[in-house]
C-alpha atoms as a PDB file:
ATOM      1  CA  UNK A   1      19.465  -2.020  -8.916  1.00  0.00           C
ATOM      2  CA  UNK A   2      21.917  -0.477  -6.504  1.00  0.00           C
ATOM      3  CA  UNK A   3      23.029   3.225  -5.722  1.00  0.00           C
ATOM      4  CA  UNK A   4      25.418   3.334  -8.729  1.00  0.00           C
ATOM      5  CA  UNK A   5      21.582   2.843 -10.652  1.00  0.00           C
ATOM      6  CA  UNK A   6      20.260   4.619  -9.008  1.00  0.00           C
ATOM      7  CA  UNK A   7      22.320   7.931  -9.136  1.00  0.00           C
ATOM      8  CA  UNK A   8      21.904   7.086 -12.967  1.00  0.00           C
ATOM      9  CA  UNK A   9      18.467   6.696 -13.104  1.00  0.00           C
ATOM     10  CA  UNK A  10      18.253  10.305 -10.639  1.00  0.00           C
ATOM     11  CA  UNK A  11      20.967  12.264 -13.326  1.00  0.00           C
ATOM     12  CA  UNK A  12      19.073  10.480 -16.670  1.00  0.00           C
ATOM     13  CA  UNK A  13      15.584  11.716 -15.274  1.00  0.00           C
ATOM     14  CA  UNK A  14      16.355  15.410 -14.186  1.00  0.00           C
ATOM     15  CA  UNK A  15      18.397  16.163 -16.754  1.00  0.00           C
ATOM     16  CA  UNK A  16      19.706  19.576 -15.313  1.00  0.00           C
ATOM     17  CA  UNK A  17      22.190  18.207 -12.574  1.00  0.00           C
ATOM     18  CA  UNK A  18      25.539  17.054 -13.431  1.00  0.00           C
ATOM     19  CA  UNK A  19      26.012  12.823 -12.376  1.00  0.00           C
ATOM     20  CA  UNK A  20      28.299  14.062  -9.400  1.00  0.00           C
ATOM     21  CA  UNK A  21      25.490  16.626  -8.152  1.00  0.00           C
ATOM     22  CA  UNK A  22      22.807  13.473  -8.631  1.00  0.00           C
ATOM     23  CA  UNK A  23      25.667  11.649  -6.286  1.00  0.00           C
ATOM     24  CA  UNK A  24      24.986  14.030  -3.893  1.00  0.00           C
ATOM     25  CA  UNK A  25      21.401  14.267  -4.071  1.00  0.00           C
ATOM     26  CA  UNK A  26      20.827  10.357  -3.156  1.00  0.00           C
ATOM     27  CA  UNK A  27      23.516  10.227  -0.778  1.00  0.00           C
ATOM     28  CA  UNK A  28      21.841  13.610   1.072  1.00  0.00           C
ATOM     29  CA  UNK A  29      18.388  11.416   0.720  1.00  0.00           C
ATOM     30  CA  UNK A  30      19.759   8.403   2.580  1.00  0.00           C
ATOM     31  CA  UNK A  31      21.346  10.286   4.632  1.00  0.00           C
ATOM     32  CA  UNK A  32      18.188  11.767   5.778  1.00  0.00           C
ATOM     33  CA  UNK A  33      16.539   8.223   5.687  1.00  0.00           C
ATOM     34  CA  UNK A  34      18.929   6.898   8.228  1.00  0.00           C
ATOM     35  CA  UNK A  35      18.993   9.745  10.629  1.00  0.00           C
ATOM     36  CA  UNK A  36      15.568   9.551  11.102  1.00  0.00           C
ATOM     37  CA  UNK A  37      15.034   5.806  11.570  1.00  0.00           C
ATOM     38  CA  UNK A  38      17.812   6.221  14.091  1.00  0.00           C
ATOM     39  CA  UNK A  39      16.159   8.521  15.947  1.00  0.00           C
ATOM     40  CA  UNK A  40      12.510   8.695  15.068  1.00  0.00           C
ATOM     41  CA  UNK A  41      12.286   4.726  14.810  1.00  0.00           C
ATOM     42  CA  UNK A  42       9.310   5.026  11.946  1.00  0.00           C
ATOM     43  CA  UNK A  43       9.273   7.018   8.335  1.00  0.00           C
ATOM     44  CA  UNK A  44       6.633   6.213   6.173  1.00  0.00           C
ATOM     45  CA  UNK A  45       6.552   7.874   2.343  1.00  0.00           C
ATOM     46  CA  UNK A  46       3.096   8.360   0.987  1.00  0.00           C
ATOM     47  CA  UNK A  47       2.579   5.589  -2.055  1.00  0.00           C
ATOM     48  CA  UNK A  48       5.600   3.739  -1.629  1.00  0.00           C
ATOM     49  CA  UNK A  49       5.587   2.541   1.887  1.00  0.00           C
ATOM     50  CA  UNK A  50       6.825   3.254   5.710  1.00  0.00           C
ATOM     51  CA  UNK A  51       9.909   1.824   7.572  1.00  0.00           C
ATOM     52  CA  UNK A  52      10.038   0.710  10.900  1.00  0.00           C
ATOM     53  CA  UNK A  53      13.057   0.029  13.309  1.00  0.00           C
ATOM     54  CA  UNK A  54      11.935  -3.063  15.830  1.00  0.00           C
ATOM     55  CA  UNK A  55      13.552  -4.556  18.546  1.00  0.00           C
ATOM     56  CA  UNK A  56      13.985  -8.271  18.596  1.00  0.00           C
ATOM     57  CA  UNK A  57      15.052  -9.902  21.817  1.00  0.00           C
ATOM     58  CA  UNK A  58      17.551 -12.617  22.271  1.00  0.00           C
ATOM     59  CA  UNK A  59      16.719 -15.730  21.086  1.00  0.00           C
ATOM     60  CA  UNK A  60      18.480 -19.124  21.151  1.00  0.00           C
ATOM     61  CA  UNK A  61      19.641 -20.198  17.563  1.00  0.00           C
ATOM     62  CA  UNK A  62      21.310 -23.017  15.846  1.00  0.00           C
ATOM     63  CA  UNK A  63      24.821 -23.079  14.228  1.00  0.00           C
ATOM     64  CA  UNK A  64      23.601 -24.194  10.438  1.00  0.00           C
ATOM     65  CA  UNK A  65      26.984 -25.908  10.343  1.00  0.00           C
ATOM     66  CA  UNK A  66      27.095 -28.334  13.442  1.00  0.00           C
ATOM     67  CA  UNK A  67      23.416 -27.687  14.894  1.00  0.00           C
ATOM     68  CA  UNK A  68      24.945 -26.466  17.983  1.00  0.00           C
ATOM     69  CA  UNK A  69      22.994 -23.882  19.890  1.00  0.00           C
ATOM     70  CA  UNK A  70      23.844 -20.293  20.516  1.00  0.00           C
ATOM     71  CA  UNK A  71      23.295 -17.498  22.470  1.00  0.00           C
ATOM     72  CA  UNK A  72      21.637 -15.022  20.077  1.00  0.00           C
ATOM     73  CA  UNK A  73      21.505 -10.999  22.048  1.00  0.00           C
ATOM     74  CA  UNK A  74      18.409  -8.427  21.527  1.00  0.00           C
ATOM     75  CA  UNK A  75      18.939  -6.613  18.122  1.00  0.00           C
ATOM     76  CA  UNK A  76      17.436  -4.222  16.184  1.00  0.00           C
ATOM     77  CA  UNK A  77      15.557  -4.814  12.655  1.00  0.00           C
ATOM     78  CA  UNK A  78      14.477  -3.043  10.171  1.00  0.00           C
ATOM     79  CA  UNK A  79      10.641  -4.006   8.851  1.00  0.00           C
ATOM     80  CA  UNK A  80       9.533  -2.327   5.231  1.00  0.00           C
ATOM     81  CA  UNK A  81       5.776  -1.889   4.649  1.00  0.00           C
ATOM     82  CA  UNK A  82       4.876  -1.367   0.987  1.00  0.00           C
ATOM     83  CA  UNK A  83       2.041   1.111   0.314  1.00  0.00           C
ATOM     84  CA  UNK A  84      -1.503  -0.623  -1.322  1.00  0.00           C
ATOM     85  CA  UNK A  85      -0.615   1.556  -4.332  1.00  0.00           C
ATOM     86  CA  UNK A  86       2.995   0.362  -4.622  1.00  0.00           C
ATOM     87  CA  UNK A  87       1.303  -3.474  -3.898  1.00  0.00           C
ATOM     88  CA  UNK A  88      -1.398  -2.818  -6.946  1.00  0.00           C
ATOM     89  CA  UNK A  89       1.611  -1.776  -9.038  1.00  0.00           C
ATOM     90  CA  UNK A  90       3.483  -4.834  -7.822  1.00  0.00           C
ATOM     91  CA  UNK A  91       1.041  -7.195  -8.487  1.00  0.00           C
ATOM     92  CA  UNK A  92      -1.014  -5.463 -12.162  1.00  0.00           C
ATOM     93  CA  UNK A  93      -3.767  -4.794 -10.211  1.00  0.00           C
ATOM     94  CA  UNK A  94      -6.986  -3.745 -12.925  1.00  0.00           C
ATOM     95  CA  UNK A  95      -7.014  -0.138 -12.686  1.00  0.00           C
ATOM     96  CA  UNK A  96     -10.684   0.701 -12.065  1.00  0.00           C
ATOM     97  CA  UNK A  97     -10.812   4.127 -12.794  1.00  0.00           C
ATOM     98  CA  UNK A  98      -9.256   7.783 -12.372  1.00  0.00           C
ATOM     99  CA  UNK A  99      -9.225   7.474  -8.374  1.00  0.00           C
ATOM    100  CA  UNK A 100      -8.886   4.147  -7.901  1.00  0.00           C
ATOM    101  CA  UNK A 101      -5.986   2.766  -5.729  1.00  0.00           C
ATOM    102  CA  UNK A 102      -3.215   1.996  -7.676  1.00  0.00           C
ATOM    103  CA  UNK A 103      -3.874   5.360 -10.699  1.00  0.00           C
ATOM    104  CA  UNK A 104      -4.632   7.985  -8.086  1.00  0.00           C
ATOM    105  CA  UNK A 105      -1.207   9.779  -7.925  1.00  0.00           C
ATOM    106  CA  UNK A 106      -1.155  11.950  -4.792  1.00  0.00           C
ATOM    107  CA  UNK A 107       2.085  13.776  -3.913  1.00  0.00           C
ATOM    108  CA  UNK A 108       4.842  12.133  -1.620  1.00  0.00           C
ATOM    109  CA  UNK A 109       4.936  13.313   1.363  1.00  0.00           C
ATOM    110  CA  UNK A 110       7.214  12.400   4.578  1.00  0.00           C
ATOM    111  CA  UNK A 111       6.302  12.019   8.248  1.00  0.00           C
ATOM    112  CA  UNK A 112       7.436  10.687  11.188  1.00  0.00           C
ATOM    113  CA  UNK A 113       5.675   9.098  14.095  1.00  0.00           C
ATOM    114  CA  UNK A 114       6.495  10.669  17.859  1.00  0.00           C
ATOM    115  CA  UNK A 115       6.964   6.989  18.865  1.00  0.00           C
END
């Protein structure tokens, strides 16, 4: 799936916004997304996961091509947790009952860490 998809799968499912206003809607979302990991460094969305910016420090690495080493600087990364729900979902977890793991629905919610 990419964002063409998924602006698709956003105008099919409301059905009251035009595809342009759906355009808007996910690029408004990611917006949002990236702001946030740029300056909160953690987001984490209730039953789907959190995301985490890291900082990886310099490292010597290998040219693939000729094996020579290189000089590789600190960067950042981002790291994506998936929620135990979204993992049961993943992976057909049996479904035990109405509050088990992966069929209790509970409603999305957004935070950020003061990290």
């Amino acid at each position: 799936m990419n964002k063409v998809d998924l602006i698709d799968a956003v105008y099919r499912t409301h059905g009251g916004i035009s595809r342009e206003e759906a355009g808007r809607l996910v690029d408004t979302i990611l917006s949002y997304v990236k702001s946030v990991l740029g300056t909160e460094r953690r987001m984490h969305v209730a039953g789907f996961g959190s995301f985490q910016v890291v900082e990886r420090g310099a490292r010597v690495g290998r040219n693939p091509h000729t094996g020579e080493p290189l000089d590789l600087p600190d960067r950042r990364a981002l790291i994506f947790r998936p929620a135990p729900s979204l993992l049961d979902r993943l992976n057909d977890v049996p479904r035990l009952g109405p509050r088990s793991r992966a069929t209790h629905r509970r409603p999305v919610r957004i935070w950020m860490s003061e990290e």
